[in-house]
Structures are given as C-alpha cells and as structure tokens.
C-alpha atoms as a PDB file:
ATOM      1  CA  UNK A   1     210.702 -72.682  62.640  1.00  0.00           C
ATOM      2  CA  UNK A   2     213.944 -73.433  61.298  1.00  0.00           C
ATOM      3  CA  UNK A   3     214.982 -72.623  57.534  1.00  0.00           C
ATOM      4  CA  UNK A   4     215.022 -75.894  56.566  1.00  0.00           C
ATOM      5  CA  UNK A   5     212.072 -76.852  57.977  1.00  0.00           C
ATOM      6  CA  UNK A   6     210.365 -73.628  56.445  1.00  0.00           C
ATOM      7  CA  UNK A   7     211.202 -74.998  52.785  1.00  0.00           C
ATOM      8  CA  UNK A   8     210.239 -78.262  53.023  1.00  0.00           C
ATOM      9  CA  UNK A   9     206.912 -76.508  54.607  1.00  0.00           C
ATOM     10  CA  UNK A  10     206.738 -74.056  51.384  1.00  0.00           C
ATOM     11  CA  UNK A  11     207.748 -77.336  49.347  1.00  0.00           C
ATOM     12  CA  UNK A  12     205.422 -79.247  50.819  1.00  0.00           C
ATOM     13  CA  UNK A  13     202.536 -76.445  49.960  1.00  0.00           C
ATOM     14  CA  UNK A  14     203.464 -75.788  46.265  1.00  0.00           C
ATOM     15  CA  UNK A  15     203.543 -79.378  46.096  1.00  0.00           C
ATOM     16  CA  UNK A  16     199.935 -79.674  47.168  1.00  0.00           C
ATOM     17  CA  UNK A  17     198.692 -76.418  45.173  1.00  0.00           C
ATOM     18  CA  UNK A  18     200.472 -77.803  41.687  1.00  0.00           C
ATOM     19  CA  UNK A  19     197.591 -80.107  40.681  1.00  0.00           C
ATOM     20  CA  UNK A  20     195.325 -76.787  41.259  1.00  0.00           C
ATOM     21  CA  UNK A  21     196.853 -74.292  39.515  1.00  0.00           C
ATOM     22  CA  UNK A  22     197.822 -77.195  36.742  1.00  0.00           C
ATOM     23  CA  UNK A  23     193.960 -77.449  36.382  1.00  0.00           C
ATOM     24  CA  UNK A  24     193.339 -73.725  36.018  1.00  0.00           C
ATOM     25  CA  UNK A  25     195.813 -73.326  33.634  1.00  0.00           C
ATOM     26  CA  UNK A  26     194.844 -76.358  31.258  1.00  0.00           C
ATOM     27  CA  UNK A  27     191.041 -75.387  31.216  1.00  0.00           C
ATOM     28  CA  UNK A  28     189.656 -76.244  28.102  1.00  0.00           C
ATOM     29  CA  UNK A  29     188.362 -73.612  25.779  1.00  0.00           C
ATOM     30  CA  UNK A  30     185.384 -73.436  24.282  1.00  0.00           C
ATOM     31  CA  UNK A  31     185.993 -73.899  20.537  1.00  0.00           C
ATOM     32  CA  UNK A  32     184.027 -71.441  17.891  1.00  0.00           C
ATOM     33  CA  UNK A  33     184.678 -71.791  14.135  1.00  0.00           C
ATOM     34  CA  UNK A  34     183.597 -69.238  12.059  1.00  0.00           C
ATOM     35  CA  UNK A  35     183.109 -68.541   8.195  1.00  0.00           C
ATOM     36  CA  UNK A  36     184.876 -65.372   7.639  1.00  0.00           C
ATOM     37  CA  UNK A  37     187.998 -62.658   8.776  1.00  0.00           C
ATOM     38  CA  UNK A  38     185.517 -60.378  10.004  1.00  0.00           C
ATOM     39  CA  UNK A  39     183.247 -62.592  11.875  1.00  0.00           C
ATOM     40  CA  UNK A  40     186.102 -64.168  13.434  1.00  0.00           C
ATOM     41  CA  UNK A  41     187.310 -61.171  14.799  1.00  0.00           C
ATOM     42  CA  UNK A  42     184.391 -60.299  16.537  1.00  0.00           C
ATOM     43  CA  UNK A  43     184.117 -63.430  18.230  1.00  0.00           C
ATOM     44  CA  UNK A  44     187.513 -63.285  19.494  1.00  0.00           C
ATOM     45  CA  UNK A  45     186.644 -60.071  20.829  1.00  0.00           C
ATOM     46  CA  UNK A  46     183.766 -60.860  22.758  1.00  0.00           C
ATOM     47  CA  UNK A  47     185.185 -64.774  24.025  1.00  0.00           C
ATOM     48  CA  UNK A  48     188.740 -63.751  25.304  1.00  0.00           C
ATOM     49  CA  UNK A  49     191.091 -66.592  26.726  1.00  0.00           C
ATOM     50  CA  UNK A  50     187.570 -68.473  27.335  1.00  0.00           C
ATOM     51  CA  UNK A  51     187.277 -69.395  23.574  1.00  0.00           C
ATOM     52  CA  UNK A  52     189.274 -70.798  20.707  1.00  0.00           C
ATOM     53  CA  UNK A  53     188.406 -68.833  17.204  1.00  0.00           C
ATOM     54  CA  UNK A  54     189.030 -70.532  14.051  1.00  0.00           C
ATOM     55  CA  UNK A  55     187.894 -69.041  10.839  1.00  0.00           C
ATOM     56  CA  UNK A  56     187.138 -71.016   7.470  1.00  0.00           C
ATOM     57  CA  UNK A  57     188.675 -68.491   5.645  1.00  0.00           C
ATOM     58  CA  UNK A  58     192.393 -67.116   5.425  1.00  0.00           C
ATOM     59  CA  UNK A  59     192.669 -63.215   5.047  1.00  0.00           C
ATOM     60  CA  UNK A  60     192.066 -62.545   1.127  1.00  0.00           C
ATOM     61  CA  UNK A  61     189.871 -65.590   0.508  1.00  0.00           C
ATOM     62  CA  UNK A  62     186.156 -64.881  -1.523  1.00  0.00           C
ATOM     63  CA  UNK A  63     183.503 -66.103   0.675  1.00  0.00           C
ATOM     64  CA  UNK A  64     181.380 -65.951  -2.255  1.00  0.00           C
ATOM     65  CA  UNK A  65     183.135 -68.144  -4.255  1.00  0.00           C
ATOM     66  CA  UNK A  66     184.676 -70.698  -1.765  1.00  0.00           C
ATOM     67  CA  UNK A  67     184.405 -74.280  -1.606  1.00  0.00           C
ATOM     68  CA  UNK A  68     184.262 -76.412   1.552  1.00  0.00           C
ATOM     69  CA  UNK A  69     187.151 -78.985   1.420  1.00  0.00           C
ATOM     70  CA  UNK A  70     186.946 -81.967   3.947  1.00  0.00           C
ATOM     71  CA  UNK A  71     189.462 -80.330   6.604  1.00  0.00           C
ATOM     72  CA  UNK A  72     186.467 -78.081   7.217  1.00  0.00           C
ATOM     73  CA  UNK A  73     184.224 -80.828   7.869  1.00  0.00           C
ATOM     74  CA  UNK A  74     186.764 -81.902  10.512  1.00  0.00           C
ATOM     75  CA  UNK A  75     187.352 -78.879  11.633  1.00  0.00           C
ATOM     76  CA  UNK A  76     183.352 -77.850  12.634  1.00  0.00           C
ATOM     77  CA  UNK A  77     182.824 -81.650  13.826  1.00  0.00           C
ATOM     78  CA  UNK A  78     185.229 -80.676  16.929  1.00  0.00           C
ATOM     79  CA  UNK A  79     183.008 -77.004  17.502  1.00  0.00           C
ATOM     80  CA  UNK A  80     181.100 -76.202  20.464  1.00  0.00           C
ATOM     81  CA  UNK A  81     179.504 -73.294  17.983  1.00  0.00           C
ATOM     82  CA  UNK A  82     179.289 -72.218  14.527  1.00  0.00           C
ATOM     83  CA  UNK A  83     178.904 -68.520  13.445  1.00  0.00           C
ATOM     84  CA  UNK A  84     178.291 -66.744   9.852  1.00  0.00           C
ATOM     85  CA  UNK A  85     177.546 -63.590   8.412  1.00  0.00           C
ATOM     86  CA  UNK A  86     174.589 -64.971   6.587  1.00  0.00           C
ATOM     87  CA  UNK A  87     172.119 -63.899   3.519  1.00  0.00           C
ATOM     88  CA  UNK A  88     173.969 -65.749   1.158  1.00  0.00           C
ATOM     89  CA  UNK A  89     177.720 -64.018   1.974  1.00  0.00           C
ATOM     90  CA  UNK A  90     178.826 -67.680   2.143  1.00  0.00           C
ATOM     91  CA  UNK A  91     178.039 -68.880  -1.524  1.00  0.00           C
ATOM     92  CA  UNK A  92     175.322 -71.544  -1.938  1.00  0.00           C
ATOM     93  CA  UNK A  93     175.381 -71.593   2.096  1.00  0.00           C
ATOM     94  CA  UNK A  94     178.415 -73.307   2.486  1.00  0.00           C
ATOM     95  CA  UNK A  95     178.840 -72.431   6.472  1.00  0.00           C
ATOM     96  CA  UNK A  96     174.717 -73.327   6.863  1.00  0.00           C
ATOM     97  CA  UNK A  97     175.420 -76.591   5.302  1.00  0.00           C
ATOM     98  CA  UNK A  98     178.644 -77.542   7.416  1.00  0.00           C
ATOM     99  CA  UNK A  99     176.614 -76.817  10.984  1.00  0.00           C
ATOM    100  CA  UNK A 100     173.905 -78.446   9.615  1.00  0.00           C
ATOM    101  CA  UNK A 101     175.956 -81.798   8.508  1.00  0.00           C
ATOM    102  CA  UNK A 102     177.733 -81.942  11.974  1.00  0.00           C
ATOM    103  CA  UNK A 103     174.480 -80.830  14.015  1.00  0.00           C
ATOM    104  CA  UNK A 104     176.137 -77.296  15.600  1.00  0.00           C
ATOM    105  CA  UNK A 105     174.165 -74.403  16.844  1.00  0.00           C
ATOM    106  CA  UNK A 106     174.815 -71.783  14.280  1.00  0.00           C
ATOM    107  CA  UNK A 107     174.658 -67.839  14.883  1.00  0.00           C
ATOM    108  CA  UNK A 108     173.695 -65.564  11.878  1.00  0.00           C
ATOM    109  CA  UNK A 109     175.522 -62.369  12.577  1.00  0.00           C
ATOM    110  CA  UNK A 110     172.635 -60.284  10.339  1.00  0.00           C
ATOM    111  CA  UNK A 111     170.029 -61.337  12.639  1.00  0.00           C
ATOM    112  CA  UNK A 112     167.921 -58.062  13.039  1.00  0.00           C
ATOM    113  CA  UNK A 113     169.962 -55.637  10.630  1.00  0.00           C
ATOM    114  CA  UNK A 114     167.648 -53.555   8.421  1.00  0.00           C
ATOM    115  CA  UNK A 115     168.502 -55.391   5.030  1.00  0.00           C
ATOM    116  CA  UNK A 116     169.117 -53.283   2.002  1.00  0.00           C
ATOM    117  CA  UNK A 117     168.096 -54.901  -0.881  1.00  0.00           C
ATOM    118  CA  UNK A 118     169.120 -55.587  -5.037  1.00  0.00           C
ATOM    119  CA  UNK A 119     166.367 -56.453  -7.683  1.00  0.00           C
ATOM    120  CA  UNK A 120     167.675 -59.112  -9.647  1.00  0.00           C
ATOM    121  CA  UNK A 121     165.078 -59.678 -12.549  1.00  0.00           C
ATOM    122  CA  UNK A 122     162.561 -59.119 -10.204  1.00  0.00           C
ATOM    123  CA  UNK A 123     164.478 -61.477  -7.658  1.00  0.00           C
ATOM    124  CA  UNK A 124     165.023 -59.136  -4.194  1.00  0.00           C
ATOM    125  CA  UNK A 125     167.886 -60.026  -2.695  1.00  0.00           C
ATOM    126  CA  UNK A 126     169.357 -58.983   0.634  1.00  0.00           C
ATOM    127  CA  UNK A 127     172.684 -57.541   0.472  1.00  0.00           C
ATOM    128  CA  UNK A 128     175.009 -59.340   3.220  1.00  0.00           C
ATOM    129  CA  UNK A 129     177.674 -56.822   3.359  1.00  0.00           C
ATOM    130  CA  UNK A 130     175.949 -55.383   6.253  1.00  0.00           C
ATOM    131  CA  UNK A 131     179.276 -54.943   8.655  1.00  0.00           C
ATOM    132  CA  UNK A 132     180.740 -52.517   6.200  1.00  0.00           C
ATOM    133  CA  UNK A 133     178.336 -50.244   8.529  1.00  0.00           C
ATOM    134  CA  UNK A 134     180.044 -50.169  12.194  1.00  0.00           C
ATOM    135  CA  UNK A 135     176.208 -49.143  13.208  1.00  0.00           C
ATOM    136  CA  UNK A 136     175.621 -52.884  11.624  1.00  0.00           C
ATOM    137  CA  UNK A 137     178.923 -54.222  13.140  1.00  0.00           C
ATOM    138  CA  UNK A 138     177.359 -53.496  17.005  1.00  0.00           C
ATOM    139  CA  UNK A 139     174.557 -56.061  15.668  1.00  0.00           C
ATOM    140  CA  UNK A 140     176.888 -58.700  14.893  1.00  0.00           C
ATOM    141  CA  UNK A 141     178.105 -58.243  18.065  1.00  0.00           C
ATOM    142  CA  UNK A 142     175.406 -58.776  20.352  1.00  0.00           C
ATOM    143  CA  UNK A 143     174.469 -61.348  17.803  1.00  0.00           C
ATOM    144  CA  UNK A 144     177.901 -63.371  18.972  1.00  0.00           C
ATOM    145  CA  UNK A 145     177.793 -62.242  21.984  1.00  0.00           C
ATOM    146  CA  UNK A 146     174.092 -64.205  22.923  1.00  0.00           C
ATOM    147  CA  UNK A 147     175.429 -67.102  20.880  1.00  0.00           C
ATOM    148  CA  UNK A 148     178.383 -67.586  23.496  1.00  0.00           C
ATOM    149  CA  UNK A 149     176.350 -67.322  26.435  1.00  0.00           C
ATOM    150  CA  UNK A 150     174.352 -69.789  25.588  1.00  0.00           C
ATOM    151  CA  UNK A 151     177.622 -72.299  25.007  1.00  0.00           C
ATOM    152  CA  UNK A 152     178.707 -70.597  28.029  1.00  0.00           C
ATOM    153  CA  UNK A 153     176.366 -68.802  30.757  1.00  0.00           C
ATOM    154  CA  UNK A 154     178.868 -69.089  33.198  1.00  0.00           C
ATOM    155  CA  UNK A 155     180.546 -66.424  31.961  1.00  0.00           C
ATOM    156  CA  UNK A 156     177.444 -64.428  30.599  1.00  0.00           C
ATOM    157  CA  UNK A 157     178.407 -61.146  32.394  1.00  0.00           C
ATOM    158  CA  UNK A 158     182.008 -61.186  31.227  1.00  0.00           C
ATOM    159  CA  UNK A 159     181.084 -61.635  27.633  1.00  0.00           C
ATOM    160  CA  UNK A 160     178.574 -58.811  27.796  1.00  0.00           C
ATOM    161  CA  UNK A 161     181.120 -56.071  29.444  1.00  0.00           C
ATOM    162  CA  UNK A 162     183.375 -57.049  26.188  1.00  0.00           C
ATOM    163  CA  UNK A 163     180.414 -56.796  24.239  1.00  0.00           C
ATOM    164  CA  UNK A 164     179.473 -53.156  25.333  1.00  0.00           C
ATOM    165  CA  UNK A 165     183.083 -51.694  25.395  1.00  0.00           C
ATOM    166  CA  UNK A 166     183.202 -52.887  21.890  1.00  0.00           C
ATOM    167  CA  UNK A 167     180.253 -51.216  20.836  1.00  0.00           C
ATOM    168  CA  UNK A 168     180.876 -48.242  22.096  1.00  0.00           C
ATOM    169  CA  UNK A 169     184.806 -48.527  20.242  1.00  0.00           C
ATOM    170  CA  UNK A 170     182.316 -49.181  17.509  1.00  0.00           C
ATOM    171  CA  UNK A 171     180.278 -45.728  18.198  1.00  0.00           C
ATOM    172  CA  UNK A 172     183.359 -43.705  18.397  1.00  0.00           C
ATOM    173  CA  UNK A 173     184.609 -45.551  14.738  1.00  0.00           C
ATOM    174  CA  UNK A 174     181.065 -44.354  13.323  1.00  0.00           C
ATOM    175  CA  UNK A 175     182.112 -40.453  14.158  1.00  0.00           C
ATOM    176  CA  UNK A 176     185.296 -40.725  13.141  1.00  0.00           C
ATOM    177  CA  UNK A 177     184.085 -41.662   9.746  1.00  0.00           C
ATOM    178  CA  UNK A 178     181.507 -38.985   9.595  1.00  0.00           C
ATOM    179  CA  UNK A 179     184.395 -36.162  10.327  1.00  0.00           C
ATOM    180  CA  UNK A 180     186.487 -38.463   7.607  1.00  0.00           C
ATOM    181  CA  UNK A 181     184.260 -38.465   4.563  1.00  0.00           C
ATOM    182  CA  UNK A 182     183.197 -34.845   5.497  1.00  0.00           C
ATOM    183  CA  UNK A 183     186.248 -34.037   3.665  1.00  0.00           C
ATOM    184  CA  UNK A 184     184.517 -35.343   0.482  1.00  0.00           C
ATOM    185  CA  UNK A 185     182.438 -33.230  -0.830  1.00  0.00           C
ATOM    186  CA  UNK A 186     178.651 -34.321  -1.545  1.00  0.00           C
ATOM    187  CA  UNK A 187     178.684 -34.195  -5.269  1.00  0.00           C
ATOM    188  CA  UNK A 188     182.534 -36.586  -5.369  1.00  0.00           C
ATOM    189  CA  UNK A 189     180.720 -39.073  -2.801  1.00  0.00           C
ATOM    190  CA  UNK A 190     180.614 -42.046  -5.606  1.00  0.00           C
ATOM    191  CA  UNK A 191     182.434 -45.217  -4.766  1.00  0.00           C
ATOM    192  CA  UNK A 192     182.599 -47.623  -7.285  1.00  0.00           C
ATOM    193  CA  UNK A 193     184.691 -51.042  -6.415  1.00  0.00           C
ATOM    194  CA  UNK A 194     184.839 -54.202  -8.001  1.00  0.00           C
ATOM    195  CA  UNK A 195     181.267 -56.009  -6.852  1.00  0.00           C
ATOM    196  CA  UNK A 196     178.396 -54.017  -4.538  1.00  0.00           C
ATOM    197  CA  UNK A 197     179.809 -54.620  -1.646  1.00  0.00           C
ATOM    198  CA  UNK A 198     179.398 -51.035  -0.168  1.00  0.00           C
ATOM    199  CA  UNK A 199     175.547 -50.309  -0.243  1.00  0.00           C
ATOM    200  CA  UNK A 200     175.709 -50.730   3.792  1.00  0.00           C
ATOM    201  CA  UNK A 201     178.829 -47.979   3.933  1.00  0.00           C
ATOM    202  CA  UNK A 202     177.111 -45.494   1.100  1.00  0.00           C
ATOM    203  CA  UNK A 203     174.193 -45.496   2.665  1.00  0.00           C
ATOM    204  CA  UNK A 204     175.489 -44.572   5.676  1.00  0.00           C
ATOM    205  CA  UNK A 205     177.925 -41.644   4.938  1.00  0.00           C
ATOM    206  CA  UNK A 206     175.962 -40.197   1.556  1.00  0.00           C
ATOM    207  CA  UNK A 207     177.713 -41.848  -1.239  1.00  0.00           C
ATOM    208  CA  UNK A 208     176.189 -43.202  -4.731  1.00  0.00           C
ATOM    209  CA  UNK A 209     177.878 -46.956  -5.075  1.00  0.00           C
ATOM    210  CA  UNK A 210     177.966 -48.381  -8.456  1.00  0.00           C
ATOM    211  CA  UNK A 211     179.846 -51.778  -9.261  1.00  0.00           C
ATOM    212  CA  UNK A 212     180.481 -54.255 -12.362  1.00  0.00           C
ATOM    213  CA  UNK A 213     180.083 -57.432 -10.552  1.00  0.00           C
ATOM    214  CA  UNK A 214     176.582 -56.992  -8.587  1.00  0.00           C
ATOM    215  CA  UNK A 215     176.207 -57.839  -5.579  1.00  0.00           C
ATOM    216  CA  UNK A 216     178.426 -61.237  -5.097  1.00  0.00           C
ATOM    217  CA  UNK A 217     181.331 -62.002  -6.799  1.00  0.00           C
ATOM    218  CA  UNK A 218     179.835 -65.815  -7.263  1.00  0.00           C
ATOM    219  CA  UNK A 219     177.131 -67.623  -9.871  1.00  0.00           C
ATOM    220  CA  UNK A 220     174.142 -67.136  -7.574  1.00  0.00           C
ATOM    221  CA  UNK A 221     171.102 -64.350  -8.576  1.00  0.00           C
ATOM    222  CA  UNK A 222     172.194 -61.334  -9.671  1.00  0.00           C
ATOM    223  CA  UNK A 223     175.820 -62.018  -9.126  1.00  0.00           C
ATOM    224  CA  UNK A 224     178.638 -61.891 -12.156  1.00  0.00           C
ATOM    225  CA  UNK A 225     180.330 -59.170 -14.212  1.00  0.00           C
ATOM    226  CA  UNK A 226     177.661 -58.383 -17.207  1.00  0.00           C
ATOM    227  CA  UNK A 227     178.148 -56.035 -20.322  1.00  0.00           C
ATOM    228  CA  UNK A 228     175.236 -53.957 -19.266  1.00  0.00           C
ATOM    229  CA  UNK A 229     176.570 -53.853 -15.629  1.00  0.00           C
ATOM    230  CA  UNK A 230     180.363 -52.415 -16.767  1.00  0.00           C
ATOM    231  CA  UNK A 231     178.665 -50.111 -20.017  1.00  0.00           C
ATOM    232  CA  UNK A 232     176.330 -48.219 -16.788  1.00  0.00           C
ATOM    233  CA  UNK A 233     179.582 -48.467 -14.363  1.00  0.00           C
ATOM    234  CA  UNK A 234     181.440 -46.441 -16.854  1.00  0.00           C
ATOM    235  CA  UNK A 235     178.721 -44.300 -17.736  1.00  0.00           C
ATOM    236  CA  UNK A 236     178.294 -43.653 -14.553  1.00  0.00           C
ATOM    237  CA  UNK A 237     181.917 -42.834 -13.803  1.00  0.00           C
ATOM    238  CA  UNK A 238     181.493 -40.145 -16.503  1.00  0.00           C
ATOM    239  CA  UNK A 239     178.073 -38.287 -15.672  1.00  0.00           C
ATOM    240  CA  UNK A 240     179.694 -37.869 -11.970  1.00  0.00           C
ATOM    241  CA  UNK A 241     182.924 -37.234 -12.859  1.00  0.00           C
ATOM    242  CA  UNK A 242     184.429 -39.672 -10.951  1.00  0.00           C
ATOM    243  CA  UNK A 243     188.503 -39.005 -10.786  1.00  0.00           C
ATOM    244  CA  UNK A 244     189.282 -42.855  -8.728  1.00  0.00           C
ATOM    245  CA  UNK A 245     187.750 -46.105  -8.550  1.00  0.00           C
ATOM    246  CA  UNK A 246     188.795 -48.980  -6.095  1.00  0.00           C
ATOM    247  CA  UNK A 247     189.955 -52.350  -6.798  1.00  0.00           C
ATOM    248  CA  UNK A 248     189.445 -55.281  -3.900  1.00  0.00           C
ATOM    249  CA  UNK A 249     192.049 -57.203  -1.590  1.00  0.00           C
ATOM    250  CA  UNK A 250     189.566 -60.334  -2.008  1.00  0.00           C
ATOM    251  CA  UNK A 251     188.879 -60.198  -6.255  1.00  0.00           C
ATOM    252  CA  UNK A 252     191.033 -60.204  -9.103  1.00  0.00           C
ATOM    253  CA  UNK A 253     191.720 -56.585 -10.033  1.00  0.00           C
ATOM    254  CA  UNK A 254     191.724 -56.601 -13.660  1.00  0.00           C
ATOM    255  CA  UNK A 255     188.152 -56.139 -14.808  1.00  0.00           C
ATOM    256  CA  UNK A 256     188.349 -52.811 -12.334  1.00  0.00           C
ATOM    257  CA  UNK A 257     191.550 -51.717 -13.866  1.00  0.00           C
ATOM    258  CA  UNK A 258     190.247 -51.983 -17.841  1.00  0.00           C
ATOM    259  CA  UNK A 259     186.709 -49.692 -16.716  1.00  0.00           C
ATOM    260  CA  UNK A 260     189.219 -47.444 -14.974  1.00  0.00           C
ATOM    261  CA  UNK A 261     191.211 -47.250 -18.986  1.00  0.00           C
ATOM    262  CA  UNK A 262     188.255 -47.341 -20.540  1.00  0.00           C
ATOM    263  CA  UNK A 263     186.929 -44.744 -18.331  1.00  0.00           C
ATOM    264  CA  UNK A 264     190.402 -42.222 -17.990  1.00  0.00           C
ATOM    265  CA  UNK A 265     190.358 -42.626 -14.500  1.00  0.00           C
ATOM    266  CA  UNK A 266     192.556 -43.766 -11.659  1.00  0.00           C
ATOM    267  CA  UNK A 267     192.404 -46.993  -9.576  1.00  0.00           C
ATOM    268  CA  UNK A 268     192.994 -45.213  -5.991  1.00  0.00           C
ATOM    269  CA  UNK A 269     193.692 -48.025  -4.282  1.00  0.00           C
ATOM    270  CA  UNK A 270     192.669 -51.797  -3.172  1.00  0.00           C
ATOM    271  CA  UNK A 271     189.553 -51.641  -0.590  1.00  0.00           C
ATOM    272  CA  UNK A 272     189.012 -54.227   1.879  1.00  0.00           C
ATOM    273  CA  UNK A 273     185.412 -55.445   1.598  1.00  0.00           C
ATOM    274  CA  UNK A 274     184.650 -59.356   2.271  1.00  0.00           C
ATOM    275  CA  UNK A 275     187.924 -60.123   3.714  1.00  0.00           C
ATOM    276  CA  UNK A 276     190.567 -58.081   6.348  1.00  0.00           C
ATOM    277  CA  UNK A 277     193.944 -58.250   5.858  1.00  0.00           C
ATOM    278  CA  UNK A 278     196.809 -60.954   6.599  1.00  0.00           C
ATOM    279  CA  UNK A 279     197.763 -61.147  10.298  1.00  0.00           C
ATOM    280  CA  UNK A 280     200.455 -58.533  10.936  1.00  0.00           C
ATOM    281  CA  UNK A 281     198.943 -55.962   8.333  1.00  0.00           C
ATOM    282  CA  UNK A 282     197.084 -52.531   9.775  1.00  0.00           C
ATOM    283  CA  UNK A 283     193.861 -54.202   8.372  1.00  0.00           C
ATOM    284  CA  UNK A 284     194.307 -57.536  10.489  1.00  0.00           C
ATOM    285  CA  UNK A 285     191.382 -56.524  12.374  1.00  0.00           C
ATOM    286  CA  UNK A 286     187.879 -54.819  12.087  1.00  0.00           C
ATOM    287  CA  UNK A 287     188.932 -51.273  13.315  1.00  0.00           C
ATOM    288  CA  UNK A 288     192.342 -51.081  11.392  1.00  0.00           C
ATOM    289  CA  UNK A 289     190.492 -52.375   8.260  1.00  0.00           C
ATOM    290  CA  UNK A 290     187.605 -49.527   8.417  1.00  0.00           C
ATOM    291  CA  UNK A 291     189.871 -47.098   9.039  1.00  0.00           C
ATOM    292  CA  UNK A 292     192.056 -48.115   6.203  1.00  0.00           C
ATOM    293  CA  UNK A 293     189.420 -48.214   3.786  1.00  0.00           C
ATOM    294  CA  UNK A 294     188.405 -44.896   4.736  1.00  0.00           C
ATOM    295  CA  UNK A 295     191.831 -43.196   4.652  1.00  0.00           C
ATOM    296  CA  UNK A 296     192.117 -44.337   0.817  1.00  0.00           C
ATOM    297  CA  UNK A 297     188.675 -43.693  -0.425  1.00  0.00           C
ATOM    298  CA  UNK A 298     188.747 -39.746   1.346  1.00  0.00           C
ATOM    299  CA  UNK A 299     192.193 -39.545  -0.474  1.00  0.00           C
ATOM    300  CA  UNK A 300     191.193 -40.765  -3.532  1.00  0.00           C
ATOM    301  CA  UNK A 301     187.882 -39.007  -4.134  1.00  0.00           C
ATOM    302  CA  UNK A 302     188.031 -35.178  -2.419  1.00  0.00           C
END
C-alpha cells in the first residue's frame, strides 16, 4: 500500500470511529445535588466522572439557618438524586422539602448511625453532627454509595470499590486521631465551640463538650444561645480549667470570643464543624478538614 493510499485509509478510519469516541466522551452524567460541603464530598468520592455533584451550600454557609431560594428549586428539578445529612441538620427540613416538591429519591446519610441524643425540656433530640466521627463518616458512605446504585446499577461494582477504599482512608483517619489527641491529656480533654456540634467527636476520643448555642445554631428545639447555657459554659470553663475555646468557620464568632473574656481564656482557633472550607483551602475536603480541626484543638488544649 502506497503512503497516500495508507492516509486516506487511516483518514478514512478516524473518520468512521469520530461519531464513537464523540459519544463516549459526551456521556451524560448522572446529576446528584446535595445539601451540604461534607455530604457533597462524599458523593463525589464515591460517583467519579459518572456523576455531577452540586451542593446547596457554599463552603461557610449554616445549614441550620439557611433558606431555600428559588435557584434551588431549579436546581433539584434537573436531579437524578437528592442526598442530606438528615435529623434536622438542614433547618425546618429544607433539603426534605425540596426532594419532596420536585418528587426525587432522597438519601439520608444518618441512616443507621447510633444517634446521640440532647434533652430539650424533655424534648430528645438526635444530634445530626454525626460525621464529625470518621467511624460515622464510613456510614454516610455506604449510605451514598447504595443511593447511586440504585440511579445507576450499571456501575454498582465501581461505586462500591470507591466506597471501600474510602472507608478504609476513613479507618486509617480514625487512628491517626487516636495517636493525635493522645497528646491531650485526659483531664484537658474539654472542647467547648460555639454550638454542640462535637458530641459525635467527644464521644469518640474522651472529651467533655460544652457549648452556648445547643445543639443547632437555628430557632428549632433546644437550639439558640441562652443565659443559662453561656453562665454553665463559663462555669464550666473554670471547674476544668480550660486554657482555649474554639470559635466556628460557619457562625459568627463573637458570642465565643466575650465567654472566652469573660472566662480569661484564649480562643485557639476557628473549628470547622457544619461546613469545610472554600475550594483551594487544606479543609476543602473531608480528610484535610478532620485533620485540621484536630491539629488546632491538640495545640490548643495539651
């Protein structure tokens, strides 16, 4: 074959093959929209290139206290599947309500996490801050994980060989911590932070958590900054001798700053509890987030 006739033959081929590869290329993606940073960045985890992730809210944004606006209506009318935290996180159910309104299958990420609970006035109410625990976090996953497989069951086995490598990234996260707060010792193990987000993390590594705000940051139950909540906050900093307190990326700081005056402590640093940080920060995602929060609250406290 001559060269000439060899190109037009390779021509010819690539010719025939565009419309193919065109195809493969311009597959549509499935399109998830979920309510916050965290849950977001699970579910890119676990969907890949397959999926489109789009989160309600922007890094530093109160889930407690948000308000849908009609974009977000738009926005979940064009989803394949919805995904929240759940247990009240999203104020007055603002991500239930959304699915609900455009008729979306919805995945509740605290699905089958041990809930600890807050006694409001005789009101229990589960604490949603469950994926401040990366023991918790591997629940959300598989959580997500089942929830794309159903949208997509093509693809079932890819999504759970994502899903198991990131639990086990989640596994070795859970040890690190343990060596991390080791430093502490047990009697300094008090976190106190703006609202009670941290239950889930105490719990886990041996702290006491103490907070003004209760347990959301909103108007529901039990939620709100009370005179009896900040007099036993600072009382509390006191009887432990607590040298640091923590402020949050997601709250305004200045209630935490006067009990840290009124107290004659510190404020050691800004926490990152219902939000992660803005793209391009070390707390952008889960793992760089945790680890963050850890690295100021062993500085601050041992």
């Amino acid at each position: 074959m001559t060269r000439r006739k060899l190109l037009l033959s390779l021509t010819a081929m690539l010719t025939i093959a565009a419309p193919v590869f065109g195809q493969q290329d311009e597959e549509k993606k499935f399109r998830a929209i979920c309510s916050t940073t965290q849950v977001a960045d699970f579910t890119r985890e676990i969907g890949g290139d397959r999926w489109q992730v789009d989160c309600v809210l922007a890094p530093g944004q109160d889930p407690h206290t948000y308000e849908i606006k009609p974009g977000d209506s738009r926005m979940v009318a064009q989803a394949d599947i919805c995904i929240q935290n759940g247990w009240h996180l999203e104020g007055h159910d603002w991500m239930l309500n959304l699915a609900k309104d455009a008729n979306k299958p919805l995945v509740t990420c605290v699905t089958g996490v041990k809930p600890l609970d807050f006694d409001e006035d005789g009101t229990i109410v589960e604490d949603p801050h469950a994926w401040l625990s990366p023991i918790n976090a591997a629940i959300y996953v598989r959580n997500i994980t089942e929830g794309l497989k159903k949208i997509d069951p093509q693809h079932a086995g890819e999504y759970d060989a994502r899903a198991d490598y990131y639990v086990t990234q989640l596994r070795s996260l859970h040890s690190w911590i343990q060596r991390e707060v080791n430093k502490i010792p047990r009697a300094k193990r008090v976190l106190i932070s703006h609202h009670d987000a941290f239950q889930y993390f105490a719990t886990a590594y041996g702290f006491e958590s103490a907070a003004p705000a209760g347990w959301s940051t909103g108007d529901e139950i039990g939620a709100g900054i009370t005179p009896q909540r900040r007099a036993e906050v600072v009382e509390s900093i006191r009887s432990y001798k607590v040298k640091a307190i923590f402020v949050e990326t997601s709250v305004n700081p200045e209630v935490v700053r006067q009990i840290a005056r009124d107290a004659g402590v510190t404020v050691a640093g800004a926490l990152y509890a219902d939000s992660m940080g803005p793209v391009g920060s070390v707390a952008e995602k889960y793992f760089g987030m945790m680890r963050e929060n850890v690295i100021k609250i062993v500085g601050g406290l041992k």
